[in-house]
PDB file of N, CA and C in Angstrom:
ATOM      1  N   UNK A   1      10.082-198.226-304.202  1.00  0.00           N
ATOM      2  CA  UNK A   1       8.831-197.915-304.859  1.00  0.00           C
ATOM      3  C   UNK A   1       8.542-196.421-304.680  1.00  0.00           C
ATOM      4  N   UNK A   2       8.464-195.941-305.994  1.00  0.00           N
ATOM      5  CA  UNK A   2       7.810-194.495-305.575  1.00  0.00           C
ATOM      6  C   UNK A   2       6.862-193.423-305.001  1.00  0.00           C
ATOM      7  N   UNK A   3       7.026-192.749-304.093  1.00  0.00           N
ATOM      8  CA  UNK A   3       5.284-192.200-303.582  1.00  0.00           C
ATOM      9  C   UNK A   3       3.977-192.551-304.286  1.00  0.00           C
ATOM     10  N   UNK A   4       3.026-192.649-303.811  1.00  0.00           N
ATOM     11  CA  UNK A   4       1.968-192.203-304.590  1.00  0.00           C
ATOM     12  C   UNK A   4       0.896-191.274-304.191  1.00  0.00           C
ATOM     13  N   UNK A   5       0.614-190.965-305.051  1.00  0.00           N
ATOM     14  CA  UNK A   5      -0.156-189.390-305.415  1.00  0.00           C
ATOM     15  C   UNK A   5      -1.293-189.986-305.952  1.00  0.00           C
ATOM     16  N   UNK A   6      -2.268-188.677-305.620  1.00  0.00           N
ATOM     17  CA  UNK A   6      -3.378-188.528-306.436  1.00  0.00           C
ATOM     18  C   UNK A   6      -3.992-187.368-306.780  1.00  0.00           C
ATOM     19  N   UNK A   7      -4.825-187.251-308.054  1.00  0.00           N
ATOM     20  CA  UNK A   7      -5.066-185.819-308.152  1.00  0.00           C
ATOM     21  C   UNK A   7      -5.529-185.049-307.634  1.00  0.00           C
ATOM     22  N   UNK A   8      -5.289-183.534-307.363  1.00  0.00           N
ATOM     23  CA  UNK A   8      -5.734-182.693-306.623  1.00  0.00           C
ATOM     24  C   UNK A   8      -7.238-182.825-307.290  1.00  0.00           C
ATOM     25  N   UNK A   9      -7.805-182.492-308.081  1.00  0.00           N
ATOM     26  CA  UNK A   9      -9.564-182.944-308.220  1.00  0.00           C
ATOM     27  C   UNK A   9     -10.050-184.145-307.037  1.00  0.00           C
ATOM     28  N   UNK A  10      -9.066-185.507-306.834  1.00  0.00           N
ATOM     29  CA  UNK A  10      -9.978-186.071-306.359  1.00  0.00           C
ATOM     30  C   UNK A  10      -9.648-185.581-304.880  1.00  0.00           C
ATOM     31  N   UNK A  11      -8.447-185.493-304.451  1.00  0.00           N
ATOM     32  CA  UNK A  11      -8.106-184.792-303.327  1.00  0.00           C
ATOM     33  C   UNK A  11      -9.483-183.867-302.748  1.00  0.00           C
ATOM     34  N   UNK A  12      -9.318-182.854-303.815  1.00  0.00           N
ATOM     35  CA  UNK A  12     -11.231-181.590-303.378  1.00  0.00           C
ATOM     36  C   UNK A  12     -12.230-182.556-303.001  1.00  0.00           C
ATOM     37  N   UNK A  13     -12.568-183.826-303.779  1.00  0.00           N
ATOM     38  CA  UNK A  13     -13.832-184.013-302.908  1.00  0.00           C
ATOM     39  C   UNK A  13     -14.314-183.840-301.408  1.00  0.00           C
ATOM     40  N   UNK A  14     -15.538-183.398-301.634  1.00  0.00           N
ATOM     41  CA  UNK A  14     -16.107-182.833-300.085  1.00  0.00           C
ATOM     42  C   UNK A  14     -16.558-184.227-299.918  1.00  0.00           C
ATOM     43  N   UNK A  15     -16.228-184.689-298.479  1.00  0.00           N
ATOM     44  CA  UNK A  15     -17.083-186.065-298.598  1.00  0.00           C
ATOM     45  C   UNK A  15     -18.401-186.077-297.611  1.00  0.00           C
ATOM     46  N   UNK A  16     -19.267-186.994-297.604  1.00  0.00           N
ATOM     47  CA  UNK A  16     -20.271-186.510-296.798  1.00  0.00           C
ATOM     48  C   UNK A  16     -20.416-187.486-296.067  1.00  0.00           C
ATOM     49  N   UNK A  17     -20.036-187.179-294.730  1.00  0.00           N
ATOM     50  CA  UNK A  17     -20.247-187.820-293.454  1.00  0.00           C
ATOM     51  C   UNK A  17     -21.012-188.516-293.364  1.00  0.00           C
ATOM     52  N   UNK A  18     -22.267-188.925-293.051  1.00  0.00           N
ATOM     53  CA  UNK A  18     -23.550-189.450-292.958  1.00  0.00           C
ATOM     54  C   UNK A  18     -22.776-190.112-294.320  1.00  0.00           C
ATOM     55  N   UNK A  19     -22.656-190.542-295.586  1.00  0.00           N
ATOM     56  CA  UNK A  19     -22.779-191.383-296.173  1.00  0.00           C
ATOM     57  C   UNK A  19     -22.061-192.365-296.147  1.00  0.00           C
ATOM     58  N   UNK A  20     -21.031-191.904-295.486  1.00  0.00           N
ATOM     59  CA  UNK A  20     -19.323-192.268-294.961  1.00  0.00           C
ATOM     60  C   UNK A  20     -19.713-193.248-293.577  1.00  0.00           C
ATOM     61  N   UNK A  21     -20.430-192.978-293.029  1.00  0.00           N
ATOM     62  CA  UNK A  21     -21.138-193.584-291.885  1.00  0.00           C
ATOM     63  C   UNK A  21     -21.812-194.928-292.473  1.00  0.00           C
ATOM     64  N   UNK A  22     -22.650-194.817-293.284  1.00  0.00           N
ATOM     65  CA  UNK A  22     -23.292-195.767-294.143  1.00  0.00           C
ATOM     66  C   UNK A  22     -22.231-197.051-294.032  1.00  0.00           C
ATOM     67  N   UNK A  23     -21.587-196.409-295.029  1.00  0.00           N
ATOM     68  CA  UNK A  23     -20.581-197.632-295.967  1.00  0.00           C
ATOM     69  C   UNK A  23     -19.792-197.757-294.964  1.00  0.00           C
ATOM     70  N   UNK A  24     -19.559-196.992-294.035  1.00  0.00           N
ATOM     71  CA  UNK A  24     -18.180-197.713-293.061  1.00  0.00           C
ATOM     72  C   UNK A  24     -18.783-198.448-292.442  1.00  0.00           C
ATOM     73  N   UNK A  25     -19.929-199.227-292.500  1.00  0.00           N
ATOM     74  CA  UNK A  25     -20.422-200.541-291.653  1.00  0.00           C
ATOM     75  C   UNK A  25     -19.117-201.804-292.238  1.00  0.00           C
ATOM     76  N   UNK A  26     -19.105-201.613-293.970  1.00  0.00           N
ATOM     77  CA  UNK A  26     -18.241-203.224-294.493  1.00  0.00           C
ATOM     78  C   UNK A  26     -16.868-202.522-293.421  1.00  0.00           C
ATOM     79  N   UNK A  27     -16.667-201.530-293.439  1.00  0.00           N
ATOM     80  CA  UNK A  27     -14.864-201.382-293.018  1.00  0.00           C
ATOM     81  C   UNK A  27     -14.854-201.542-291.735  1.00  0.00           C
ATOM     82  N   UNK A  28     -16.041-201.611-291.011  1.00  0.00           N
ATOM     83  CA  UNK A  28     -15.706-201.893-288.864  1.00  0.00           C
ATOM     84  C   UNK A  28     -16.236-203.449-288.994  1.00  0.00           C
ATOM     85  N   UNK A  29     -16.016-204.531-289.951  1.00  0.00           N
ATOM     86  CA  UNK A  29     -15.980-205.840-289.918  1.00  0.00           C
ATOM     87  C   UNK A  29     -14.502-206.375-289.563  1.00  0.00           C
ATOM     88  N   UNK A  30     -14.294-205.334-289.966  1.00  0.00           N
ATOM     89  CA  UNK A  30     -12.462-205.734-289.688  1.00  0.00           C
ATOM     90  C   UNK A  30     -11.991-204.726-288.938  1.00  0.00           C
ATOM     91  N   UNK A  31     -11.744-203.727-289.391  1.00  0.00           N
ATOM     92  CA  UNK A  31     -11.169-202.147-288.878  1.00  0.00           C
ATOM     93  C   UNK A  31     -12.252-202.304-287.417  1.00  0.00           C
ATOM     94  N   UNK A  32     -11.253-201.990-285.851  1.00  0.00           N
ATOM     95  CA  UNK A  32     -12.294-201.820-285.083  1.00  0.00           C
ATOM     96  C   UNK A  32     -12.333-200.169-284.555  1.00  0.00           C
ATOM     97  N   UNK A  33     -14.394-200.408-284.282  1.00  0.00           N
ATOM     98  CA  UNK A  33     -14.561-199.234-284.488  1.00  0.00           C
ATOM     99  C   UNK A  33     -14.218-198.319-282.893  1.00  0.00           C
ATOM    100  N   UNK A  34     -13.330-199.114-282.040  1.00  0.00           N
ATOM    101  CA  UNK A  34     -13.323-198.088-281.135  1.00  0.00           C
ATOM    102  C   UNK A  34     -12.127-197.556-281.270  1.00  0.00           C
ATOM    103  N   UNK A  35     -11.246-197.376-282.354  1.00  0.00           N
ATOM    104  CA  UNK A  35      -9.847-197.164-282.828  1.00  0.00           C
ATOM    105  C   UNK A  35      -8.729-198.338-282.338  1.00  0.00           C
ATOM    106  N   UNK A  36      -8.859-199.161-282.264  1.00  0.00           N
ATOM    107  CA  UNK A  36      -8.487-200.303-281.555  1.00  0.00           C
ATOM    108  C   UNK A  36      -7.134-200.720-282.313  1.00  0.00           C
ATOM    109  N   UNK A  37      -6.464-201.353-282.422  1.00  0.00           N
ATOM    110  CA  UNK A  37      -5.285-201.823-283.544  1.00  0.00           C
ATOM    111  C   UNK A  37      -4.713-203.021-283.022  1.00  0.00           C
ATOM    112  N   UNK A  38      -5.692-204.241-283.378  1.00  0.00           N
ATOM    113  CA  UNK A  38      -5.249-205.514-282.872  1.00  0.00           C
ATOM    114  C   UNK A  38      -4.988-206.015-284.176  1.00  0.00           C
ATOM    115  N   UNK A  39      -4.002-206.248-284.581  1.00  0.00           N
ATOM    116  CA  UNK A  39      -3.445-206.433-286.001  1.00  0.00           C
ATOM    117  C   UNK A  39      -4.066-206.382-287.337  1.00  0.00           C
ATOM    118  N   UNK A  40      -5.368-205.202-286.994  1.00  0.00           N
ATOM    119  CA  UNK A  40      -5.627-204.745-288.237  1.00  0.00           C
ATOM    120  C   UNK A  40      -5.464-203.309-287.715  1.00  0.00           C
ATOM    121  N   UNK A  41      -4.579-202.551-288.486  1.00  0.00           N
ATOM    122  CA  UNK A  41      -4.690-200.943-288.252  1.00  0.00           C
ATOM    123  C   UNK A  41      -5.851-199.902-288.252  1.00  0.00           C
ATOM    124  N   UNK A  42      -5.848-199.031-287.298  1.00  0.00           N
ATOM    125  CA  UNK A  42      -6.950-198.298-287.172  1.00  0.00           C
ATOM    126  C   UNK A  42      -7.021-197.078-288.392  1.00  0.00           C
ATOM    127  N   UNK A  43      -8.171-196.824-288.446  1.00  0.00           N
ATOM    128  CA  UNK A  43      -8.320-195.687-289.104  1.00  0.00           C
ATOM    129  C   UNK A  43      -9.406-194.649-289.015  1.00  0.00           C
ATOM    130  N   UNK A  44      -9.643-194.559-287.534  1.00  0.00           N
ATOM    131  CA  UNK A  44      -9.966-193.486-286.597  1.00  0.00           C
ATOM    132  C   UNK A  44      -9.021-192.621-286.458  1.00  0.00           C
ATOM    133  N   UNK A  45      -9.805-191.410-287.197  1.00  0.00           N
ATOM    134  CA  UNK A  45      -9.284-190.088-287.046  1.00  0.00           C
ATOM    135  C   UNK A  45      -8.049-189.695-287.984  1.00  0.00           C
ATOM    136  N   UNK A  46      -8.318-190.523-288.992  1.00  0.00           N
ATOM    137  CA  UNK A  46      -7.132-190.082-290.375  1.00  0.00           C
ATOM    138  C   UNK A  46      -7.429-189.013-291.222  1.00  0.00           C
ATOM    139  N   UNK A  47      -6.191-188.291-291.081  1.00  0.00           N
ATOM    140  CA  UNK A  47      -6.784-187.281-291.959  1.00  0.00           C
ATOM    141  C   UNK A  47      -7.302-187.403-293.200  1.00  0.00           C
ATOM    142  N   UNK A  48      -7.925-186.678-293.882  1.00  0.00           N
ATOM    143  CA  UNK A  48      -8.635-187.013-295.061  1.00  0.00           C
ATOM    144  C   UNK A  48      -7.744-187.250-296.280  1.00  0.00           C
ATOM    145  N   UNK A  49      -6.609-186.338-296.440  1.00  0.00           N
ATOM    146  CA  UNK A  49      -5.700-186.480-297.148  1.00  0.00           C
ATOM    147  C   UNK A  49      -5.435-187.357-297.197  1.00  0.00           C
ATOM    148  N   UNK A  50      -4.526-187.959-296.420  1.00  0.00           N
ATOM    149  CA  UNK A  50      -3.631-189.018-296.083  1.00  0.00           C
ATOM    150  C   UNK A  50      -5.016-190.349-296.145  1.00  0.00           C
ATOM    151  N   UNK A  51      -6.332-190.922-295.822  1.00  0.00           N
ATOM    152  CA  UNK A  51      -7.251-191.599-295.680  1.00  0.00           C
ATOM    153  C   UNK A  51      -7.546-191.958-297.568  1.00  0.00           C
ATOM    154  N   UNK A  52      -7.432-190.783-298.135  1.00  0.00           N
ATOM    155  CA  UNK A  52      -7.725-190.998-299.404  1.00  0.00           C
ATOM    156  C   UNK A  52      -7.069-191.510-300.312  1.00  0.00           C
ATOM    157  N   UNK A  53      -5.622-191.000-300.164  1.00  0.00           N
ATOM    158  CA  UNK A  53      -4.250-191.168-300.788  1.00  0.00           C
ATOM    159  C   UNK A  53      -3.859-192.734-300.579  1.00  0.00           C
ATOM    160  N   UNK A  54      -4.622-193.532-299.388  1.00  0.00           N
ATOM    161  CA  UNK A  54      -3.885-195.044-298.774  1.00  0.00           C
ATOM    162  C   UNK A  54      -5.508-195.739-299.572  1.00  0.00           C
ATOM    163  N   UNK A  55      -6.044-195.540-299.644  1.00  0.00           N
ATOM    164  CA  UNK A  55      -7.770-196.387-300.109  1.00  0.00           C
ATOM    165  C   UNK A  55      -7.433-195.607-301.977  1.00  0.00           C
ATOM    166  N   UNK A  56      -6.799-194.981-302.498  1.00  0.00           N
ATOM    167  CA  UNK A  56      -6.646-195.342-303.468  1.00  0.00           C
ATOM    168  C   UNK A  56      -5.283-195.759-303.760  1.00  0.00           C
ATOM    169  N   UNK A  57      -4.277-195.980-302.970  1.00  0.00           N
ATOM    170  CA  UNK A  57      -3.310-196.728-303.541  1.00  0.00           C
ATOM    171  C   UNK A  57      -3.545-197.853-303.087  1.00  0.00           C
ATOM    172  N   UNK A  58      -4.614-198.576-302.651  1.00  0.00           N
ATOM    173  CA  UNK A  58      -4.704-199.952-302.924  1.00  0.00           C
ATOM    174  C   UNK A  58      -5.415-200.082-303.993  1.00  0.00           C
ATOM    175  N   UNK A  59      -6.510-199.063-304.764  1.00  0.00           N
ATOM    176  CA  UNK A  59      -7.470-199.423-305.622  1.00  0.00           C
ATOM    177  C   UNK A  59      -6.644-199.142-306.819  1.00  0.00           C
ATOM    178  N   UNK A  60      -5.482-198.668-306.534  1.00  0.00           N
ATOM    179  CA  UNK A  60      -4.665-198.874-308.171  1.00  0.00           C
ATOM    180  C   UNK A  60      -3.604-199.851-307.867  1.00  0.00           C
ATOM    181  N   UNK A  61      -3.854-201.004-306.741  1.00  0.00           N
ATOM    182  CA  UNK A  61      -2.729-202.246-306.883  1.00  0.00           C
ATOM    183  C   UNK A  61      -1.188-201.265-306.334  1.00  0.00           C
ATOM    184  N   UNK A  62      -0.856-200.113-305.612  1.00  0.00           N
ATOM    185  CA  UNK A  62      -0.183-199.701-305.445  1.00  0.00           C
ATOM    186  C   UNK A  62       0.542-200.461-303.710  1.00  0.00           C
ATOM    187  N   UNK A  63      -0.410-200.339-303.325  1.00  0.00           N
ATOM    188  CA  UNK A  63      -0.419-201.497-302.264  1.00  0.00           C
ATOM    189  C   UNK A  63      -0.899-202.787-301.895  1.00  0.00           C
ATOM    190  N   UNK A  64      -0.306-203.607-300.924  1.00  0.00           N
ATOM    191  CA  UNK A  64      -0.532-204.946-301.720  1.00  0.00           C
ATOM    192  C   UNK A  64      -1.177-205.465-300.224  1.00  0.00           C
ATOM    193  N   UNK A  65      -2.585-205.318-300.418  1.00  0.00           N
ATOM    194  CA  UNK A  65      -3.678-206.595-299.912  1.00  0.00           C
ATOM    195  C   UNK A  65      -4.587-207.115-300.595  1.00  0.00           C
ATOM    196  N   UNK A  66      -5.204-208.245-300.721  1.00  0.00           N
ATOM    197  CA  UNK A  66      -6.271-208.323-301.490  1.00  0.00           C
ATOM    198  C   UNK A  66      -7.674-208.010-301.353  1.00  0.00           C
ATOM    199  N   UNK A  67      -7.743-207.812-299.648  1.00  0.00           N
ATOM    200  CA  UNK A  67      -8.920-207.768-299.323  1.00  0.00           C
ATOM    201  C   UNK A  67      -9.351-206.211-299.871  1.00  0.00           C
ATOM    202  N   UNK A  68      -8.230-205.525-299.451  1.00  0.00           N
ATOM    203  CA  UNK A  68      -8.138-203.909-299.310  1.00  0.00           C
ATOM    204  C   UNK A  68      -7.982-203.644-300.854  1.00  0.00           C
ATOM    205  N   UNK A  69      -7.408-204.360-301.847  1.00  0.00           N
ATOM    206  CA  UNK A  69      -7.876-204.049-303.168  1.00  0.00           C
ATOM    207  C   UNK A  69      -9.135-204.162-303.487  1.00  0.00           C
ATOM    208  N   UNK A  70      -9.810-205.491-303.207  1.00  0.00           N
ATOM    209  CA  UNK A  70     -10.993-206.264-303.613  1.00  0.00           C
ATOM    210  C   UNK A  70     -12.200-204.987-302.835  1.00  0.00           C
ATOM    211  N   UNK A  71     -12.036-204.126-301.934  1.00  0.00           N
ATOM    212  CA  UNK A  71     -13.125-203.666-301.801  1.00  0.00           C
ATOM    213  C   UNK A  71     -13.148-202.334-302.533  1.00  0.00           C
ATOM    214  N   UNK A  72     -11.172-201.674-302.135  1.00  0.00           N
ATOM    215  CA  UNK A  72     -11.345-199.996-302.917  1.00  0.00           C
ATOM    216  C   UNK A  72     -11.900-200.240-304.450  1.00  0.00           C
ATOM    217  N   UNK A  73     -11.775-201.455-304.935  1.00  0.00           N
ATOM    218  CA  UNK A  73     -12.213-201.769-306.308  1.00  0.00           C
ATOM    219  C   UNK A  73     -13.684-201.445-306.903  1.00  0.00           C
ATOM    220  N   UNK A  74     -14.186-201.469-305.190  1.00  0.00           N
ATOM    221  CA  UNK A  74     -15.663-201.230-305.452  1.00  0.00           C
ATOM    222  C   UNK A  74     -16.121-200.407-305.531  1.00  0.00           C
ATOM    223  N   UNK A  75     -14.882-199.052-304.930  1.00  0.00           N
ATOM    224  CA  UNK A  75     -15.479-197.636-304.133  1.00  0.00           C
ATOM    225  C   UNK A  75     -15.011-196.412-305.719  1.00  0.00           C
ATOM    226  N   UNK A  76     -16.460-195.827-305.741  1.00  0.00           N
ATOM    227  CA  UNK A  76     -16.029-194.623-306.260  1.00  0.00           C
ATOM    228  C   UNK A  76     -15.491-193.638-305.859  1.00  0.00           C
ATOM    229  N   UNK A  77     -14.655-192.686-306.175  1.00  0.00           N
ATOM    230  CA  UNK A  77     -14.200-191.512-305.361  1.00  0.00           C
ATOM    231  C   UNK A  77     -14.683-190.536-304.339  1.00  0.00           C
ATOM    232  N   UNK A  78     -16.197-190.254-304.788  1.00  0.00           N
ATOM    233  CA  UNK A  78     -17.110-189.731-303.389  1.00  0.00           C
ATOM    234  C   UNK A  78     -17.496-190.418-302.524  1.00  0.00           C
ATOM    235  N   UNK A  79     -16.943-192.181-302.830  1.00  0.00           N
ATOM    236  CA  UNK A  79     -17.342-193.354-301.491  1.00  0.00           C
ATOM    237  C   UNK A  79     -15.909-192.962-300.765  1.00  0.00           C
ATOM    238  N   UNK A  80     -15.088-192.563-301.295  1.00  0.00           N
ATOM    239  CA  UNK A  80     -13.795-192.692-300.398  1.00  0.00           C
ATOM    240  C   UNK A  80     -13.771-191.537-300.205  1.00  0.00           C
ATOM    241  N   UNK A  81     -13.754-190.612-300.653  1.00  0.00           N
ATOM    242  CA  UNK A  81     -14.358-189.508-299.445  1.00  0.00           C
ATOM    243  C   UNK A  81     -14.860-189.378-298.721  1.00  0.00           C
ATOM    244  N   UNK A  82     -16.103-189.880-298.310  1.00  0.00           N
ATOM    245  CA  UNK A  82     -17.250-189.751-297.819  1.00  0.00           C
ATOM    246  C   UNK A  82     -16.719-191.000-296.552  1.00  0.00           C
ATOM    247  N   UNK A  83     -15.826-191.951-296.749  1.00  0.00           N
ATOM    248  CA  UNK A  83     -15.572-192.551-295.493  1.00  0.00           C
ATOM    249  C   UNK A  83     -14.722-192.005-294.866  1.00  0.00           C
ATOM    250  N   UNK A  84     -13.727-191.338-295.888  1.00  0.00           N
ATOM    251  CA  UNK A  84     -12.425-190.313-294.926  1.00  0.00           C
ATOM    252  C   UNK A  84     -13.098-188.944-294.500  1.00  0.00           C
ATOM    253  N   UNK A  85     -14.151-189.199-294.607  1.00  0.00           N
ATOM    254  CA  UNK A  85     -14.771-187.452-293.714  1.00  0.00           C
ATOM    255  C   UNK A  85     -15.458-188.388-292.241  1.00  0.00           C
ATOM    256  N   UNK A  86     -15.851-189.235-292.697  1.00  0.00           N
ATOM    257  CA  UNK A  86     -16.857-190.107-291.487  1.00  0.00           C
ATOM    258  C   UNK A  86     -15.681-190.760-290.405  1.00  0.00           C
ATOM    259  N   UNK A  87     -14.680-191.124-290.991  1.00  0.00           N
ATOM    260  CA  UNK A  87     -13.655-192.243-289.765  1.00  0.00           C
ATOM    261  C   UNK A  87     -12.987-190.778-289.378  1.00  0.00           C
ATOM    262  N   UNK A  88     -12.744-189.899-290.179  1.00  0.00           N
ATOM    263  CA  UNK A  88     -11.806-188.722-289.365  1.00  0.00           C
ATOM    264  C   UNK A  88     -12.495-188.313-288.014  1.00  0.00           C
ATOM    265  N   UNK A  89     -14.246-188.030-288.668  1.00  0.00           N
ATOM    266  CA  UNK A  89     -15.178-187.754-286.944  1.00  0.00           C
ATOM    267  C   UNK A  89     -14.944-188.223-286.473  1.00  0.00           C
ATOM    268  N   UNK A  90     -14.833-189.708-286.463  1.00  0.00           N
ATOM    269  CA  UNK A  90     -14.499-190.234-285.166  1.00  0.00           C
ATOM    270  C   UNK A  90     -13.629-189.868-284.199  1.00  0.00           C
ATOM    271  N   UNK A  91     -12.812-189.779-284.799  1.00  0.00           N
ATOM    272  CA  UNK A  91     -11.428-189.232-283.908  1.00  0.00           C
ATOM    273  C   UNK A  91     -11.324-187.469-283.582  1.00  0.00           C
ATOM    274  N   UNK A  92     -12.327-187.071-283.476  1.00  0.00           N
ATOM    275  CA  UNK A  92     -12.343-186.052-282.984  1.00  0.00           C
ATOM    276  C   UNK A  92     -13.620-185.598-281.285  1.00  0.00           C
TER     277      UNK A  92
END
């Protein structure tokens, strides 16, 4: 299967922490929030790049969960920013 990419436009989004905070309440139902990785992978302290690039290759079916489709499905591009600026704080 081939890489996947996304565009440098959505790449630029600035995301905003505090909102990223918000919405990452649905993602620490599962994801735990002390970076933990008990067979759900953490995503404390991902870089933003790389955080954005994996939450939209599930929202284009590029990767295969349903849960993790069924929610990026929901997220607009400044929601997935805005959580890859908030889970990266964490990890710093």
């Amino acid at each position: 299967m081939p890489a996947f990419t996304v565009t440098p436009d959505i790449l630029a989004i600035e995301g905003d922490r505090e909102y990223g905070e918000y919405l990452g309440s649905e993602c620490t139902t599962c994801h735990q929030a002390s970076g933990d990785a008990n067979g759900i992978p953490s995503i404390i302290g991902w870089d933003t790049e790389d955080f954005v690039i994996a939450m939209h290759a599930y929202k284009q079916k590029h990767r295969e969960n349903p849960v993790m489709q069924m929610i990026t499905g929901r997220l607009a591009n400044d929601e997935i920013a805005a959580l890859a600026a908030y889970f990266k704080s964490l990890g710093n």
